[in-house]
N, C-alpha and C. Protein backbone atom coordinates (compact mmCIF):
# COMPACT_ATOMS: atom_id res chain seq x y z
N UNK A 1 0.82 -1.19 0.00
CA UNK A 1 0.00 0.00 0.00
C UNK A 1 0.86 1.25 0.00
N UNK A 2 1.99 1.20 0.52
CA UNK A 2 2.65 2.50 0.80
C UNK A 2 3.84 2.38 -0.75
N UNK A 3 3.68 1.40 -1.46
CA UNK A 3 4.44 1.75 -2.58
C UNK A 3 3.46 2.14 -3.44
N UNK A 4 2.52 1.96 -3.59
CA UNK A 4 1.30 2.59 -4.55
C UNK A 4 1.09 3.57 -4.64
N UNK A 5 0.91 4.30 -3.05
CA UNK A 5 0.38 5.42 -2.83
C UNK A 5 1.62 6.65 -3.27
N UNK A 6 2.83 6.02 -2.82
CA UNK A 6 3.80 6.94 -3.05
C UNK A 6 4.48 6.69 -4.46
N UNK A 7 3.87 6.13 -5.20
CA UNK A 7 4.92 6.09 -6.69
C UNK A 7 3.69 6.87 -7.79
N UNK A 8 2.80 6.58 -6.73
CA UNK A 8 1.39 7.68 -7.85
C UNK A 8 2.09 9.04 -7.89
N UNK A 9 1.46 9.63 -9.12
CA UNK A 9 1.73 10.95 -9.11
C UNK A 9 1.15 11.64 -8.18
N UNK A 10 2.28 12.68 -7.70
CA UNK A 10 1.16 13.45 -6.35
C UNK A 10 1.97 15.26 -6.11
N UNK A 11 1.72 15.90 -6.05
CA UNK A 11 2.14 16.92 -6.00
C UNK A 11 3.49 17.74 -4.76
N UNK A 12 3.67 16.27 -4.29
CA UNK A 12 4.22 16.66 -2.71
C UNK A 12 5.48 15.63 -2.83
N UNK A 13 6.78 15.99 -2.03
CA UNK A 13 7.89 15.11 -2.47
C UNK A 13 8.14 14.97 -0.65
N UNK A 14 8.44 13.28 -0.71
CA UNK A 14 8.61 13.01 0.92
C UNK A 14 10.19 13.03 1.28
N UNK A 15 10.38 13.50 2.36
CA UNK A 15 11.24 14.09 2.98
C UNK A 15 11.75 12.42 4.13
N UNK A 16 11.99 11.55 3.37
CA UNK A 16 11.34 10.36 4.55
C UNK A 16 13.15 9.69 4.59
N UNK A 17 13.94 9.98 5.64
CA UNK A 17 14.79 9.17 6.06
C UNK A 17 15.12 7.87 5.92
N UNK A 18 13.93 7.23 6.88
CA UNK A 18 14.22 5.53 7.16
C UNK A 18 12.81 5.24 6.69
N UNK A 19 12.37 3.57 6.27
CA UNK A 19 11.75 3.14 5.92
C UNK A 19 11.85 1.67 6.30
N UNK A 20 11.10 1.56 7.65
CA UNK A 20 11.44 0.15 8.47
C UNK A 20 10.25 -0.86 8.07
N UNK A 21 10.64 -2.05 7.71
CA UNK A 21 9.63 -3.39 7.11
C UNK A 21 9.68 -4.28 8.52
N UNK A 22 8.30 -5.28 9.08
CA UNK A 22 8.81 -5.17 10.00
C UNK A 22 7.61 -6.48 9.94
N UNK A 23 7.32 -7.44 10.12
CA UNK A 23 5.87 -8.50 10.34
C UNK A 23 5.70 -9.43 9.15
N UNK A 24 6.10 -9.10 8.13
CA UNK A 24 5.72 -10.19 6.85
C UNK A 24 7.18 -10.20 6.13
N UNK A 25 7.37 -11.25 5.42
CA UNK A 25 8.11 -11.60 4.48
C UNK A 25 8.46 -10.37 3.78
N UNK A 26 9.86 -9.54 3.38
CA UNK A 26 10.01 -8.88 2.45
C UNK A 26 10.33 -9.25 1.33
N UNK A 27 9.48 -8.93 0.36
CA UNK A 27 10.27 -8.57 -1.09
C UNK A 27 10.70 -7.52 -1.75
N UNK A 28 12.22 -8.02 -1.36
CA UNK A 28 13.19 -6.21 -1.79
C UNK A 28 12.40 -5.78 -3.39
N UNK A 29 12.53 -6.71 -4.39
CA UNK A 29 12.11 -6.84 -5.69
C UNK A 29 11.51 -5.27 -5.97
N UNK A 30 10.06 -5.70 -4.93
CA UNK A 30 9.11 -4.94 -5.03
C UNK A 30 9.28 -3.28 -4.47
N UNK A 31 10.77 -3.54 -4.13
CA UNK A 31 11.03 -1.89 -3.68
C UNK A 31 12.01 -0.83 -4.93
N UNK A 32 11.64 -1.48 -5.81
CA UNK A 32 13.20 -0.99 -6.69
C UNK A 32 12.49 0.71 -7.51
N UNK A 33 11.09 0.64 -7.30
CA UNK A 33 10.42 1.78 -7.73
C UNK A 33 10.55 2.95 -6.75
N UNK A 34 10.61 2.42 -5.36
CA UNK A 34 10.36 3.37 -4.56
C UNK A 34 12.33 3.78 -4.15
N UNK A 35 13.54 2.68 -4.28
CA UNK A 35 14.50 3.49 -4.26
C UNK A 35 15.00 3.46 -5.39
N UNK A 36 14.38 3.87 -6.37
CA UNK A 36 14.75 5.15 -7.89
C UNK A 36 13.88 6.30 -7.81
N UNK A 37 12.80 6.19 -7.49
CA UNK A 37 12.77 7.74 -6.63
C UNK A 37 12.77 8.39 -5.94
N UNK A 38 13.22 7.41 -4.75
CA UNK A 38 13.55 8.58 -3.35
C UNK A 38 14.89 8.03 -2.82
N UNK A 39 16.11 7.58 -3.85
CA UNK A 39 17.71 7.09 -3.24
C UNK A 39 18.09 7.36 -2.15
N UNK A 40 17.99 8.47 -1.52
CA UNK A 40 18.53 8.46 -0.39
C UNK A 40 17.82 8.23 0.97
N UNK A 41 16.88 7.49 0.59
CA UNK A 41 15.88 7.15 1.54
C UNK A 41 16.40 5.68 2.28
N UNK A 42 16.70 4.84 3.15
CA UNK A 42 16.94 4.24 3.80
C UNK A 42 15.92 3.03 3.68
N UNK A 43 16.08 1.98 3.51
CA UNK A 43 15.07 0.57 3.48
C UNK A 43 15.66 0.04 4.45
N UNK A 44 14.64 -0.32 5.45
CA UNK A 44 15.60 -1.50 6.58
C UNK A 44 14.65 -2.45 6.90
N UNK A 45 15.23 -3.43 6.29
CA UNK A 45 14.33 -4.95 7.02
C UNK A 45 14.46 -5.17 8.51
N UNK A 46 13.35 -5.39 9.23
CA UNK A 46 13.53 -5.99 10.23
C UNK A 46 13.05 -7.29 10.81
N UNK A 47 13.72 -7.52 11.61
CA UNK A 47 12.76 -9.25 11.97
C UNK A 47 12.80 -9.90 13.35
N UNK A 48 12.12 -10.12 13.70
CA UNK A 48 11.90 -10.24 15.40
C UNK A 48 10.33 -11.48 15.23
N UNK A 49 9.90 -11.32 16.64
CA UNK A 49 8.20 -12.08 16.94
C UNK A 49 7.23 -11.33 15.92
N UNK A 50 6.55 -12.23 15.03
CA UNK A 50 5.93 -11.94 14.57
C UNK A 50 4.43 -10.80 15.82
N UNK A 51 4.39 -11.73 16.06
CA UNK A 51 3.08 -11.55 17.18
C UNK A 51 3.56 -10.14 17.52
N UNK A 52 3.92 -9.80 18.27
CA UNK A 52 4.37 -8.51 18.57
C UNK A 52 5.37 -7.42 17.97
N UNK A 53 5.63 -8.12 16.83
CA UNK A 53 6.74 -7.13 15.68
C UNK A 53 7.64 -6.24 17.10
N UNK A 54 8.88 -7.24 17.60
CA UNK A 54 9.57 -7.21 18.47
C UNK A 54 10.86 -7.57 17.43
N UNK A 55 11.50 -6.37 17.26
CA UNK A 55 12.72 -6.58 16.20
C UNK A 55 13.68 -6.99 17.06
N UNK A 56 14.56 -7.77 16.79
CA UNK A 56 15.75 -8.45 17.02
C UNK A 56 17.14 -8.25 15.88
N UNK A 57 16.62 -8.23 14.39
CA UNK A 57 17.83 -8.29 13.74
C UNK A 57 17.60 -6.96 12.60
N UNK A 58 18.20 -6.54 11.85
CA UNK A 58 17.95 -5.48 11.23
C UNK A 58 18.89 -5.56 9.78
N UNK A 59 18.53 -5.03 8.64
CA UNK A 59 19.01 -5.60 7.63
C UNK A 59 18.92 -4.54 6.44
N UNK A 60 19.66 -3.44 6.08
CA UNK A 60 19.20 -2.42 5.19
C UNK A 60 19.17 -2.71 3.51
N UNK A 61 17.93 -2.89 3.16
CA UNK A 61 17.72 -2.98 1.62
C UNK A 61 18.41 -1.99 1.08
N UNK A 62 19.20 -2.45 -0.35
CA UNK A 62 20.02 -2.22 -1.20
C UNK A 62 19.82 -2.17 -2.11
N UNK A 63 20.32 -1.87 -3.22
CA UNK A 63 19.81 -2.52 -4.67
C UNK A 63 20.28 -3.87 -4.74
N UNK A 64 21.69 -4.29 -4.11
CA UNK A 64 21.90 -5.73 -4.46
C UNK A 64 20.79 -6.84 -3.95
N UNK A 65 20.08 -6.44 -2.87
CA UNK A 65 18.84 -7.36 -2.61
C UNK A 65 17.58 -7.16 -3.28
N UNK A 66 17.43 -5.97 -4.06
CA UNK A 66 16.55 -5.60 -4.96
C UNK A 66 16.98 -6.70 -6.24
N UNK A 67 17.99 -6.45 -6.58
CA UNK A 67 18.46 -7.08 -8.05
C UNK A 67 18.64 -8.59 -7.87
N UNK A 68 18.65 -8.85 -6.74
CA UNK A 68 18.76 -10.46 -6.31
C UNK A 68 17.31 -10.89 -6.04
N UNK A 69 16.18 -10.38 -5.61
CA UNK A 69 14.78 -10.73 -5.36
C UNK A 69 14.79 -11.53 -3.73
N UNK A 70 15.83 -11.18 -3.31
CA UNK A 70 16.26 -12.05 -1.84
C UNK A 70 16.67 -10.63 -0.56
N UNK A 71 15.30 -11.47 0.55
CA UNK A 71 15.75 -10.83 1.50
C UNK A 71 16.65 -11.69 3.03
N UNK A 72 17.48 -11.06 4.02
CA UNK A 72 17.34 -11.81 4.91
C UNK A 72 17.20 -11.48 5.99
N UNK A 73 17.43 -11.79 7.08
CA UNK A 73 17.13 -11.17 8.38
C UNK A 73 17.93 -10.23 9.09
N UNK A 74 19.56 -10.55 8.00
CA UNK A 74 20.88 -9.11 8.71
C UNK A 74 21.11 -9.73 9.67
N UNK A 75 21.79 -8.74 10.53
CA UNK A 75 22.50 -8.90 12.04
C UNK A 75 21.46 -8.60 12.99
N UNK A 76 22.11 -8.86 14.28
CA UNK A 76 21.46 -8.65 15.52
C UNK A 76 21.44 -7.13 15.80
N UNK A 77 20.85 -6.87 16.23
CA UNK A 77 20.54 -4.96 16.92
C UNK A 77 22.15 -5.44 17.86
N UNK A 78 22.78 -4.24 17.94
CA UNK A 78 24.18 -4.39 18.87
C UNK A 78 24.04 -4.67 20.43
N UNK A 79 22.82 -4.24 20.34
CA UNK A 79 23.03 -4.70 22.40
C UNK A 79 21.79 -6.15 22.17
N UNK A 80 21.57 -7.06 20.86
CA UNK A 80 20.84 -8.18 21.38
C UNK A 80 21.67 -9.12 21.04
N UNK A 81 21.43 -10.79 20.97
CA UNK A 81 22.14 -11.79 20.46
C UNK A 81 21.16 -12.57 19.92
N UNK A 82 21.50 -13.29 18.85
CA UNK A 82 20.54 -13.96 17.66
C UNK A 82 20.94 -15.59 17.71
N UNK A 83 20.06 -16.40 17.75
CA UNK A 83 20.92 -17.60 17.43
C UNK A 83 19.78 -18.63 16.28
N UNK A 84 20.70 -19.04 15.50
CA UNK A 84 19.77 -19.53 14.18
C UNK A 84 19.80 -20.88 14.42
N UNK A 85 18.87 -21.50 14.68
CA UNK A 85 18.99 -23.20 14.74
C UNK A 85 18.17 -24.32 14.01
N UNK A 86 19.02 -25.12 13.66
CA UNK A 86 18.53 -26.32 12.60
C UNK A 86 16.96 -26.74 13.46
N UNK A 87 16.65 -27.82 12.49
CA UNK A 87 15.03 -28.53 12.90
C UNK A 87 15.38 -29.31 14.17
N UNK A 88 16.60 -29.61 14.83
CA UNK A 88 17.28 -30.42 15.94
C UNK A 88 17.23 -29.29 16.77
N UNK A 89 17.47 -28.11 16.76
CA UNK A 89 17.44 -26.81 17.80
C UNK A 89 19.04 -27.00 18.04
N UNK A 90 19.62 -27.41 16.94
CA UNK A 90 20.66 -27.13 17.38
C UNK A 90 21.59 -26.08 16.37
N UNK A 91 22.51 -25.10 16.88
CA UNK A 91 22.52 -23.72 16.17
C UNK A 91 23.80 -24.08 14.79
N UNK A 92 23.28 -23.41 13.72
CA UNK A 92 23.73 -23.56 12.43
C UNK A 92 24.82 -22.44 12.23
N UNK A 93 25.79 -22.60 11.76
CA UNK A 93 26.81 -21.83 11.36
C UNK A 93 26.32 -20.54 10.20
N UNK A 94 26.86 -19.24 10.68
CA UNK A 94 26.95 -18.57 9.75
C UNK A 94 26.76 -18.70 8.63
């Protein structure tokens, strides 16, 4: 909804810093309209509990994840710790 609204023609130019994704699956893909016209605008994936969109890791869209159609979850926020683990719960390497 917010790439629709803002790639329509509209008389007003947004002044918008950061642009945080944050509860569903991203597809960078689908952002490649909105950073060719506002570049210096900031895309940041985030990903945490769904249920409470409680971010944990943070991940800034690029064009290389635009041009790849692939997002991922990034690093941990600096004061949290992340741990990724197989279907055993046991934690998977980098």
């Amino acid at each position: 909804q917010l790439l629709r609204k803002v790639l329509a023609d509209h008389p007003y130019d947004l002044r918008i810093r950061n642009v945080i994704f944050g509860g569903e699956a991203l597809s960078p893909l689908q952002l490649k309209g909105f950073k060719t016209k506002y570049p210096e605008t900031k895309l940041i994936n985030m990903y945490g509990i769904t249920e409470t969109t409680v971010h944990v890791t943070y991940k800034e869209i690029t064009w290389v994840e635009m041009e790849a159609a692939k997002s991922n979850i990034g690093k941990s926020i600096p004061t949290l710790s992340v741990y990724v683990l197989d279907e055993n719960r046991r934690p998977v390497p980098i």
